[in-house]
PDB file of N, CA and C in Angstrom:
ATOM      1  N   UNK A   1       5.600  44.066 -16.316  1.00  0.00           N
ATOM      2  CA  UNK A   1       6.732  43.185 -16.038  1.00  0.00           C
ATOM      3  C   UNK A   1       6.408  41.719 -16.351  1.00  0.00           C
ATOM      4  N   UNK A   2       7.480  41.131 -16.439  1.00  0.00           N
ATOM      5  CA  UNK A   2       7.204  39.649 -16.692  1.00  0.00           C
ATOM      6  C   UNK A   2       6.910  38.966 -16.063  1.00  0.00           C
ATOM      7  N   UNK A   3       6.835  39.183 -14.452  1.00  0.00           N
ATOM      8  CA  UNK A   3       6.308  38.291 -13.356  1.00  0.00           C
ATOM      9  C   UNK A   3       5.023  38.615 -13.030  1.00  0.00           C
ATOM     10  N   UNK A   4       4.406  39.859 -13.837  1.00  0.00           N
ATOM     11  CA  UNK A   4       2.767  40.290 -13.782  1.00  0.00           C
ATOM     12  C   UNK A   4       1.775  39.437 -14.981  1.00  0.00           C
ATOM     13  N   UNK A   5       2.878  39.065 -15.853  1.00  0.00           N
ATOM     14  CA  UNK A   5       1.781  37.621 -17.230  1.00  0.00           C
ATOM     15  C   UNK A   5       1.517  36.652 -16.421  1.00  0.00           C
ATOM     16  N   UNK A   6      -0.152  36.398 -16.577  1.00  0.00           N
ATOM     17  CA  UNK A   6      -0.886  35.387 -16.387  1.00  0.00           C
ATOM     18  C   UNK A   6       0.056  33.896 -16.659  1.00  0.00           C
ATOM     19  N   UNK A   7       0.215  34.006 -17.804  1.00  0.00           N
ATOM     20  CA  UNK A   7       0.644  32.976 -18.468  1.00  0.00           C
ATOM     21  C   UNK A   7       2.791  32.331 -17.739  1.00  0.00           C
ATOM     22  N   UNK A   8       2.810  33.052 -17.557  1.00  0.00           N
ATOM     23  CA  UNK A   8       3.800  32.738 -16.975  1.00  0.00           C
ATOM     24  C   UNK A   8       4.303  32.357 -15.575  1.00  0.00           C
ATOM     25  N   UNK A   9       3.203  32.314 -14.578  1.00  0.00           N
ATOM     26  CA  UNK A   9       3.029  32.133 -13.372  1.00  0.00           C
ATOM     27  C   UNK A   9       2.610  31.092 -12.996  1.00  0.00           C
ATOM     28  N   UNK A  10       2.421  29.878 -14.126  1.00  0.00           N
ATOM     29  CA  UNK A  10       2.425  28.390 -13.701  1.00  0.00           C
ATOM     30  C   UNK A  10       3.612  28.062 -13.717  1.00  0.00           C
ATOM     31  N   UNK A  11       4.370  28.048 -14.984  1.00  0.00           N
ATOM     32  CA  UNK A  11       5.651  27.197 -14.648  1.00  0.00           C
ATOM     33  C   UNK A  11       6.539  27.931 -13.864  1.00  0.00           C
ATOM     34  N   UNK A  12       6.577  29.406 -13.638  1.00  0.00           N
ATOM     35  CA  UNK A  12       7.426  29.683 -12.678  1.00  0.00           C
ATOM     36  C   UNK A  12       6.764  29.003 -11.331  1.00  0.00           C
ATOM     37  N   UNK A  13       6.013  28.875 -11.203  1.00  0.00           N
ATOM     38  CA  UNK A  13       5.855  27.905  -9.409  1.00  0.00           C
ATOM     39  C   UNK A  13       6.063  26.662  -9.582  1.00  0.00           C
ATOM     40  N   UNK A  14       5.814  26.141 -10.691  1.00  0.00           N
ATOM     41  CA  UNK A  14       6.466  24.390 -11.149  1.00  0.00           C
ATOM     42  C   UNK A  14       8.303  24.700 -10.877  1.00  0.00           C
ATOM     43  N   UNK A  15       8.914  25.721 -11.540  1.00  0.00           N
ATOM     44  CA  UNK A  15       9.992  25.978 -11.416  1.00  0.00           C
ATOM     45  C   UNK A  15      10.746  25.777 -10.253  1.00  0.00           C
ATOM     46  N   UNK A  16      10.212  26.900  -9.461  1.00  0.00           N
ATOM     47  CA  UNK A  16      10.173  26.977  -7.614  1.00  0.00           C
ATOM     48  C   UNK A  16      10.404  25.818  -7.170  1.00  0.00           C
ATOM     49  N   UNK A  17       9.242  24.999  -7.086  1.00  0.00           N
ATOM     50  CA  UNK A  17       8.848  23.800  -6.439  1.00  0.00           C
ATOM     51  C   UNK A  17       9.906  22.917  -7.115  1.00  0.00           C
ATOM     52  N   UNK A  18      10.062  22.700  -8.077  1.00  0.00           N
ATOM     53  CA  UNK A  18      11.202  21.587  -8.553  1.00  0.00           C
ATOM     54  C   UNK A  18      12.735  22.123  -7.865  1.00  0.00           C
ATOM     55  N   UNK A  19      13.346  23.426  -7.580  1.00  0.00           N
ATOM     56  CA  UNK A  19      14.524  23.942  -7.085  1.00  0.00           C
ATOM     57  C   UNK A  19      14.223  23.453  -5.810  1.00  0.00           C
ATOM     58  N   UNK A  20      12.760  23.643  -5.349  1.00  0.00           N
ATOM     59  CA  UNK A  20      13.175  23.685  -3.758  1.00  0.00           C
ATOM     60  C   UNK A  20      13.365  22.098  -3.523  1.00  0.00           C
ATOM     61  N   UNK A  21      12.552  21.115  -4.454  1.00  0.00           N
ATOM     62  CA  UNK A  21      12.643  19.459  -4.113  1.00  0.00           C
ATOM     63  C   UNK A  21      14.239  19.187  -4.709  1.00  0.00           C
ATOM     64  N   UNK A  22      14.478  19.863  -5.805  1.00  0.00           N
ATOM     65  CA  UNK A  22      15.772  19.199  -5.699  1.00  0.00           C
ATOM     66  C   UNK A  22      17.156  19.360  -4.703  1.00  0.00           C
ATOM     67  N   UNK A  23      16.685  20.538  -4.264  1.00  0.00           N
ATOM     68  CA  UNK A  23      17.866  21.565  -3.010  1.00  0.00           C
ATOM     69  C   UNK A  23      17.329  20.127  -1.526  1.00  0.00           C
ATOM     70  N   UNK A  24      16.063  20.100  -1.309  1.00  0.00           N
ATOM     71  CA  UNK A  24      15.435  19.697  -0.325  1.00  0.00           C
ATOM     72  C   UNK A  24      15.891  18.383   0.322  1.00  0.00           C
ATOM     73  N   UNK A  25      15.497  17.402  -1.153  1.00  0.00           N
ATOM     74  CA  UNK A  25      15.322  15.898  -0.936  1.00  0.00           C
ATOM     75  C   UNK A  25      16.923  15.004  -0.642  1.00  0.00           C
ATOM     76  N   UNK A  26      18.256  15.935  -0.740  1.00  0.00           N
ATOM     77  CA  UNK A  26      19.294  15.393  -0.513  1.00  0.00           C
ATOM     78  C   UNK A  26      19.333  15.993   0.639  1.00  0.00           C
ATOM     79  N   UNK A  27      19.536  17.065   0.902  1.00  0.00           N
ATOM     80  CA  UNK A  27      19.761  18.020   2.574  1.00  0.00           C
ATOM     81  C   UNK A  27      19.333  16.298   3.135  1.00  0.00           C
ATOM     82  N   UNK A  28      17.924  16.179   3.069  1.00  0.00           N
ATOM     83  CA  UNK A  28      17.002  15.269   4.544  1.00  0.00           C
ATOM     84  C   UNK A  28      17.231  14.775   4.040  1.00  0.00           C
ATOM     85  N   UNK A  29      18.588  13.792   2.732  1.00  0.00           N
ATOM     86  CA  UNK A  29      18.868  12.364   3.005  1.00  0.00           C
ATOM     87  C   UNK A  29      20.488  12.429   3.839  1.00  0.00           C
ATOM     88  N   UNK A  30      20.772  13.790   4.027  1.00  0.00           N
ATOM     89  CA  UNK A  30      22.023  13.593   4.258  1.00  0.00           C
ATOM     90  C   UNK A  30      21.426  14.136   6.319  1.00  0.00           C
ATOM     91  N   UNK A  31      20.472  14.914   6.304  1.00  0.00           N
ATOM     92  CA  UNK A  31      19.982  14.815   7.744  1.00  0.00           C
ATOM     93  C   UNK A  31      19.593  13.811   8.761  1.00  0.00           C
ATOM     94  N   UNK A  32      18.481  13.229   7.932  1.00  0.00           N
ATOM     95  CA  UNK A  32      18.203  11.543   8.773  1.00  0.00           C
ATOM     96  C   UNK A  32      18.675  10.555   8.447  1.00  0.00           C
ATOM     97  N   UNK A  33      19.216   9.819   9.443  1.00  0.00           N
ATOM     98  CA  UNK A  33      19.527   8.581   9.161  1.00  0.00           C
ATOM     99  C   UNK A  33      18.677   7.573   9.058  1.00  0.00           C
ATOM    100  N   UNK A  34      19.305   6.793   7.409  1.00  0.00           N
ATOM    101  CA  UNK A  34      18.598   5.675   6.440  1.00  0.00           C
ATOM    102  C   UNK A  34      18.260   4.699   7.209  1.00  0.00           C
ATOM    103  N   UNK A  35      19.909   4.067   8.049  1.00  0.00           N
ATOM    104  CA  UNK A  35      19.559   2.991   8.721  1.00  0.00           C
ATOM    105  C   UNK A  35      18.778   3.309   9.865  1.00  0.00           C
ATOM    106  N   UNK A  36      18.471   1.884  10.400  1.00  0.00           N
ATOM    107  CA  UNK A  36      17.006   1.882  11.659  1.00  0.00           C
ATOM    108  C   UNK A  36      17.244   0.483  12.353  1.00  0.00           C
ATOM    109  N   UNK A  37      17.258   0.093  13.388  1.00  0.00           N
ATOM    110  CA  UNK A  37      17.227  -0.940  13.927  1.00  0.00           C
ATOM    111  C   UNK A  37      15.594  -1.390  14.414  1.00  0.00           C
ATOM    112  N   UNK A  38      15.289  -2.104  14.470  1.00  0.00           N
ATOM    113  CA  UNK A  38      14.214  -2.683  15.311  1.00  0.00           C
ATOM    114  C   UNK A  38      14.518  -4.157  16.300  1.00  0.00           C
ATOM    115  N   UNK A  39      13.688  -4.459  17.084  1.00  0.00           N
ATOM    116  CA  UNK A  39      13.897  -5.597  18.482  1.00  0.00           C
ATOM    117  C   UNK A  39      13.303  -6.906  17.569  1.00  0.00           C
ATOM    118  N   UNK A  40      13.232  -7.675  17.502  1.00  0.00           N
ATOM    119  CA  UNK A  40      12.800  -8.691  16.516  1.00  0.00           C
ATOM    120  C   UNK A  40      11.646  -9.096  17.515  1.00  0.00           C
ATOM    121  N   UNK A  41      11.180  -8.938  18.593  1.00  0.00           N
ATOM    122  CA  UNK A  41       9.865  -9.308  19.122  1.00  0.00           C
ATOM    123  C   UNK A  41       8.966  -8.356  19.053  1.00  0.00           C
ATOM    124  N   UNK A  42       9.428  -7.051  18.192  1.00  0.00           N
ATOM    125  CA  UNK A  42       8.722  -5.992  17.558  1.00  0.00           C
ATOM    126  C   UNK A  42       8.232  -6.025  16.000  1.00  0.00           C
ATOM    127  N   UNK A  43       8.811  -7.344  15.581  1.00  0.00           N
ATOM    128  CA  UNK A  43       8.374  -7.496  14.354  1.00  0.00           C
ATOM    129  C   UNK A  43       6.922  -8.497  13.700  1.00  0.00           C
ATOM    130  N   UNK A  44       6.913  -8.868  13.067  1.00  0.00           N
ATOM    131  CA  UNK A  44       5.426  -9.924  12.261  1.00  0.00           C
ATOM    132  C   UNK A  44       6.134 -11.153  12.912  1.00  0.00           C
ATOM    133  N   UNK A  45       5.069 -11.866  13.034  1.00  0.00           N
ATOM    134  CA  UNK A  45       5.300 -13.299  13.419  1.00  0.00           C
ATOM    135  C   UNK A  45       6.164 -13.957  12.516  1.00  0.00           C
ATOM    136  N   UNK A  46       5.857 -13.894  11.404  1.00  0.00           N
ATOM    137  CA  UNK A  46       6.490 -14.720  10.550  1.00  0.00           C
ATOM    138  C   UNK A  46       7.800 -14.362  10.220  1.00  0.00           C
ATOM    139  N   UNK A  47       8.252 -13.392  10.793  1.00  0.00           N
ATOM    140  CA  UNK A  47      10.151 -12.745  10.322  1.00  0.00           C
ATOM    141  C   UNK A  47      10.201 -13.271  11.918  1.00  0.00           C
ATOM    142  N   UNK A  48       9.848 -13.539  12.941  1.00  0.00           N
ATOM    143  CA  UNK A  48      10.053 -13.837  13.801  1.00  0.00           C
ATOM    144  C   UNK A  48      10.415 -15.323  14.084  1.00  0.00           C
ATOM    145  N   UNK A  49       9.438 -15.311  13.237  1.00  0.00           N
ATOM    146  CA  UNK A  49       9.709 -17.199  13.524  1.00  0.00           C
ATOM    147  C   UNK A  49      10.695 -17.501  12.358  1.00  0.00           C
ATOM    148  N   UNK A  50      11.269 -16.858  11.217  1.00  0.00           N
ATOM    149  CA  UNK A  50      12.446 -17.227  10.516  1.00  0.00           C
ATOM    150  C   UNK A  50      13.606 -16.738  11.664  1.00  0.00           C
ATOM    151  N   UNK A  51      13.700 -15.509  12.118  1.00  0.00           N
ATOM    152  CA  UNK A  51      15.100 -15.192  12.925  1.00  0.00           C
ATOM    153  C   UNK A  51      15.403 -16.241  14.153  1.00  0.00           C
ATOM    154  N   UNK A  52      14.229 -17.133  14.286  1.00  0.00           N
ATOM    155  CA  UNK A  52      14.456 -17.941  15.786  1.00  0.00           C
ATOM    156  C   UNK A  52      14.993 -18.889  15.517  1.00  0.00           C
ATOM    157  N   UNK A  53      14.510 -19.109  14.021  1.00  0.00           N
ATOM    158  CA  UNK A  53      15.368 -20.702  13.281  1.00  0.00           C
ATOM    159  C   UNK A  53      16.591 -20.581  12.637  1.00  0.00           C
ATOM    160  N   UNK A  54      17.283 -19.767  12.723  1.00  0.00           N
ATOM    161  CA  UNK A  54      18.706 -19.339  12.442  1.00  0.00           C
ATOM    162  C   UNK A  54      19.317 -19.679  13.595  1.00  0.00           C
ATOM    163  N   UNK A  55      20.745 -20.344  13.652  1.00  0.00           N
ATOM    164  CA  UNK A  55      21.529 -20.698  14.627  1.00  0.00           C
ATOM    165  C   UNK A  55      21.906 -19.989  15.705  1.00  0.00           C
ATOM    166  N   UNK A  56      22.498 -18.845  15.640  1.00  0.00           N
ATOM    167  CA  UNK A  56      22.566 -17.916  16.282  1.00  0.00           C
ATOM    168  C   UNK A  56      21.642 -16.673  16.050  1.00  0.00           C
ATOM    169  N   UNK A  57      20.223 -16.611  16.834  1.00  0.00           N
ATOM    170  CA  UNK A  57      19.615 -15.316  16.130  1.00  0.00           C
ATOM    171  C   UNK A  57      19.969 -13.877  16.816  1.00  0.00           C
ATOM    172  N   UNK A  58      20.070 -13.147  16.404  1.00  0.00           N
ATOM    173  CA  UNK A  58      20.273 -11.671  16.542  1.00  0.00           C
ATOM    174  C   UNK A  58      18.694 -11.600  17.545  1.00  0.00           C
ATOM    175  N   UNK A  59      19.122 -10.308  18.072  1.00  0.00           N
ATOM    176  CA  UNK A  59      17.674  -9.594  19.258  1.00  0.00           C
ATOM    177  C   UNK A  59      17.542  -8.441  18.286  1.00  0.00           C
ATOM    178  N   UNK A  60      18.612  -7.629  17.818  1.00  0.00           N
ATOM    179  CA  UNK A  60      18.608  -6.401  16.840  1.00  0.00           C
ATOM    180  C   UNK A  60      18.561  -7.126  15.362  1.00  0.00           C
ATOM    181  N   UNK A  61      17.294  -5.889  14.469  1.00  0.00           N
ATOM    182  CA  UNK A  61      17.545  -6.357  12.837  1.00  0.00           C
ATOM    183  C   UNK A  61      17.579  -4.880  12.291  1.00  0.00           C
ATOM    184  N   UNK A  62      18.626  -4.850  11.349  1.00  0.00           N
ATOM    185  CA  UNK A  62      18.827  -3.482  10.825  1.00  0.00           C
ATOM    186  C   UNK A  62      18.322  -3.136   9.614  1.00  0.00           C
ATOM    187  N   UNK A  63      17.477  -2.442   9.146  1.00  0.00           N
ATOM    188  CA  UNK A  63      17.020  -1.881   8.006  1.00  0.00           C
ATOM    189  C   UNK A  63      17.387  -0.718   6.739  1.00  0.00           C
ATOM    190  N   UNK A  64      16.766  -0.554   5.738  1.00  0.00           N
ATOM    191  CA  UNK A  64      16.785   0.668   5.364  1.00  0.00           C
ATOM    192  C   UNK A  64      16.011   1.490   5.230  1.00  0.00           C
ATOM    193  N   UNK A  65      15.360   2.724   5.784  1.00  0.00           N
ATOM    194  CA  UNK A  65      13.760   3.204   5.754  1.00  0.00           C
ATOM    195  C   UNK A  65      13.746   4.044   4.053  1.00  0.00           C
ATOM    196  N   UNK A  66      15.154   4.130   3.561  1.00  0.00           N
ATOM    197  CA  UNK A  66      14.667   4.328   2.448  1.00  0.00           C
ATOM    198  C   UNK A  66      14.303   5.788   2.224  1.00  0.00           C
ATOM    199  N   UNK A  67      13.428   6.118   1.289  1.00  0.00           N
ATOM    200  CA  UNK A  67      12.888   7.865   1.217  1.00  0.00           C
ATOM    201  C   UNK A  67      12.214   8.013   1.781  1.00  0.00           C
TER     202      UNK A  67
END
């Protein structure tokens, strides 16, 4: 049979693996959510000390975590 050649049992698992990342990687962008908040006295000093010098600063900063 054709799934018993040596030779053919690399790219069928390259195959696999590319169906399952492409099936995969949208599902868990449409599962977790992108956005993220953080407390701004949870952040680096230095984004800290820009949000304090803004007129009105926010306590919440919202992000994108991205992939």
């Amino acid at each position: 049979p054709f799934y018993d050649a040596p030779h053919a049992r690399a790219p069928l698992r390259v195959f696999r693996g590319g169906l399952m990342l492409a099936c995969a990687t949208p599902l868990c962008c449409a599962i977790f959510e992108q956005k993220a908040s953080i407390a701004v006295k949870n952040t680096e000093l230095s984004i800290q000390e820009k949000v304090r010098s803004l007129a009105n600063p926010p306590e919440l900063l919202y992000y994108n975590k991205g992939l």
